[in-house]
Protein backbone atom coordinates (compact mmCIF):
# COMPACT_ATOMS: atom_id res chain seq x y z
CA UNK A 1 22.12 17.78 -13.78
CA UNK A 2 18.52 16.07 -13.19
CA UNK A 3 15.93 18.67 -11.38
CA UNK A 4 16.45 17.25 -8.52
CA UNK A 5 19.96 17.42 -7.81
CA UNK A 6 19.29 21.29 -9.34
CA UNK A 7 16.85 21.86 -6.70
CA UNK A 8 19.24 20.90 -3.58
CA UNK A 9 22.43 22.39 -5.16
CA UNK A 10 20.54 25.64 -5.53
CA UNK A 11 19.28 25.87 -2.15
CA UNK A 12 23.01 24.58 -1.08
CA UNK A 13 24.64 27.70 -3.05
CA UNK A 14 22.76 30.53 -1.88
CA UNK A 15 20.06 31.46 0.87
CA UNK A 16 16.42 30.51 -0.55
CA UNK A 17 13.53 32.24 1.51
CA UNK A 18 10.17 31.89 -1.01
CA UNK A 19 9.44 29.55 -4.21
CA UNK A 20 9.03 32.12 -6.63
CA UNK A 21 12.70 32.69 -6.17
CA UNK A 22 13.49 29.44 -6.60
CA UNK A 23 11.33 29.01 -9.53
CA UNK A 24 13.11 32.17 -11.24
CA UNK A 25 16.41 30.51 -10.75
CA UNK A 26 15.42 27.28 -12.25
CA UNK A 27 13.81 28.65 -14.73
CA UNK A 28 17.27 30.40 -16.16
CA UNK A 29 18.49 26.87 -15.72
CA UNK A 30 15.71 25.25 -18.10
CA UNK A 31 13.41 23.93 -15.85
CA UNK A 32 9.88 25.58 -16.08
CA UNK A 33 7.79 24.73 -13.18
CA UNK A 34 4.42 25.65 -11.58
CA UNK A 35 4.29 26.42 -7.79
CA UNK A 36 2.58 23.22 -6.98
CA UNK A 37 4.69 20.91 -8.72
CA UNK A 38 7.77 22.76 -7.32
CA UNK A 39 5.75 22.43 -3.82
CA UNK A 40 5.31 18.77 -4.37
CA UNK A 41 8.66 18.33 -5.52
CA UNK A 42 10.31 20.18 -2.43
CA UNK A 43 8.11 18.30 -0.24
CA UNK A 44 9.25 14.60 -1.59
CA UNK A 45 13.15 15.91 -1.46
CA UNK A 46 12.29 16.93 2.47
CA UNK A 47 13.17 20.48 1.88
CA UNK A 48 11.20 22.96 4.22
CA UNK A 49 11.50 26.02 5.43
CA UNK A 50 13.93 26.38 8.26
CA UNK A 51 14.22 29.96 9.67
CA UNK A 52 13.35 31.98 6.74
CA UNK A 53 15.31 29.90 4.47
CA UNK A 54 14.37 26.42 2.37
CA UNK A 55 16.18 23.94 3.34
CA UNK A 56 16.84 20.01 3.14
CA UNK A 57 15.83 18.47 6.48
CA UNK A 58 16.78 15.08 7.16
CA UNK A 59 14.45 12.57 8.67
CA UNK A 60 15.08 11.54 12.15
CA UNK A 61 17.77 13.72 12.74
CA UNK A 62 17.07 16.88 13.71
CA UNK A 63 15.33 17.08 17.52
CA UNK A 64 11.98 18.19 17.63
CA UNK A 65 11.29 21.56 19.45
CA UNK A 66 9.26 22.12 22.56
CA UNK A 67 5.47 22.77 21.84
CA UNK A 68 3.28 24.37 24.42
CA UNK A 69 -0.33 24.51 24.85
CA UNK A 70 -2.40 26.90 26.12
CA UNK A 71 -6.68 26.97 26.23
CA UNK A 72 -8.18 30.03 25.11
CA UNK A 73 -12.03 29.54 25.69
CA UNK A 74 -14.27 29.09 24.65
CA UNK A 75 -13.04 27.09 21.88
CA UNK A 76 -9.36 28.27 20.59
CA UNK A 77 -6.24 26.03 21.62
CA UNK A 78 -2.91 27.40 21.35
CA UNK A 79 0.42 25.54 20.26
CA UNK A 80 3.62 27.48 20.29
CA UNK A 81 6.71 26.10 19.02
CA UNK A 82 10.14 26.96 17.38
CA UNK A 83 9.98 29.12 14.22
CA UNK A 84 9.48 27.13 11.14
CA UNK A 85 7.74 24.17 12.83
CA UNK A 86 4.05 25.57 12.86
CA UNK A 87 3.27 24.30 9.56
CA UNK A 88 4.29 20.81 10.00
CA UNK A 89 3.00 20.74 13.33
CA UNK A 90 -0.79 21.61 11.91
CA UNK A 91 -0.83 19.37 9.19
CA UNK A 92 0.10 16.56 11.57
CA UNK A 93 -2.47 17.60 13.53
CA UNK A 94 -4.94 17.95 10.77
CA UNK A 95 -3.91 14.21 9.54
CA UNK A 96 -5.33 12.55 12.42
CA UNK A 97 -7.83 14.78 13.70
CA UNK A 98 -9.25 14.27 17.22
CA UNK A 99 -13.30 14.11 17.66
CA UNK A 100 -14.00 18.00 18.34
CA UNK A 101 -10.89 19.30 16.35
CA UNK A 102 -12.71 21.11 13.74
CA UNK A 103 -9.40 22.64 12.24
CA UNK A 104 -5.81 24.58 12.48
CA UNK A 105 -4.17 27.58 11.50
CA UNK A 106 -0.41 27.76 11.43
CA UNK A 107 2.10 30.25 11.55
CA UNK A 108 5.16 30.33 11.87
CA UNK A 109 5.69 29.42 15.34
CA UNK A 110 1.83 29.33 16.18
CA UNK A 111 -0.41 26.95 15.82
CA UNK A 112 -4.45 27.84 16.36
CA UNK A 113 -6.70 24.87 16.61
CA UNK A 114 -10.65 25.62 16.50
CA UNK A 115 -12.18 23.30 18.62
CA UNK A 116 -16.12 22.35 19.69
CA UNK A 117 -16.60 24.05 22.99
CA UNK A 118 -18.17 20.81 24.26
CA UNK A 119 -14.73 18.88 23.57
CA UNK A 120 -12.41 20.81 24.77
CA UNK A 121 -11.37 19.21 27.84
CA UNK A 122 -10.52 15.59 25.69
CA UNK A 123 -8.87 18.03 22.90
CA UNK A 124 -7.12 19.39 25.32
CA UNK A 125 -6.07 15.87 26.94
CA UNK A 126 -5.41 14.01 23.53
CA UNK A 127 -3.43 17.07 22.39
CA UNK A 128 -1.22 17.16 25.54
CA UNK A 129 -0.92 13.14 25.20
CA UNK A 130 0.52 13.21 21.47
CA UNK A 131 2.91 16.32 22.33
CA UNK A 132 4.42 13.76 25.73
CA UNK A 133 5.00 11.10 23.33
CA UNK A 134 7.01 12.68 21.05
């Protein structure tokens, strides 16, 4: 079986809730990985972490959750969301930042994004904009 296929089954056969478990368990099956190439490699299979547990997440198909945003002045903006979508949420955030975004934090359902105080009102706006059109 290719790592690949490896990867998915285990994740299939039993719950999965951090890498170094994984790694462990593919290690006893041969494979010896580091945490960033198994990151990289669960990343291009589209296998995140869905309620404590990895899993594979199909493109397209599963609904996006509700996000909410709050302003916490002077310059904090907060995004709440379903568990397990904080992450994802951030770095899509971080990938096309907004002038005045200086950065994000993400939990697990949280998302904290540093903004100038100066900006806030069009981070706010262009924030509120993206989250609509999704």
């Amino acid at each position: 079986m290719d790592l690949d296929a490896l990867i998915l089954h285990l994740l299939e056969a039993s719950p999965i809730a951090d890498q170094g478990d994984l790694m462990v368990r593919l290690a006893a099956e041969g494979h010896d990985l580091t945490q960033s190439t198994l990151s990289r490699r669960l990343k291009r299979l589209g296998v995140q972490k869905v309620h404590g547990q990895y899993r594979r997440v199909e493109a397209g198909i599963q609904a996006l959750p509700e996000v909410t945003l709050r302003e916490v002045p002077p310059n904090l903006l907060v995004l709440r969301t379903a568990p397990g979508f904080a992450q994802a949420l951030g770095l899509s955030l971080d990938a096309d930042p907004v002038p005045g975004q200086m950065g994000t934090l993400a939990g697990d359902d949280t998302v904290f994004v540093a903004v100038l105080p100066e900006r806030m009102a069009e981070v706010k706006a262009h924030l509120a904009y993206v989250l609509a059109a999704r």
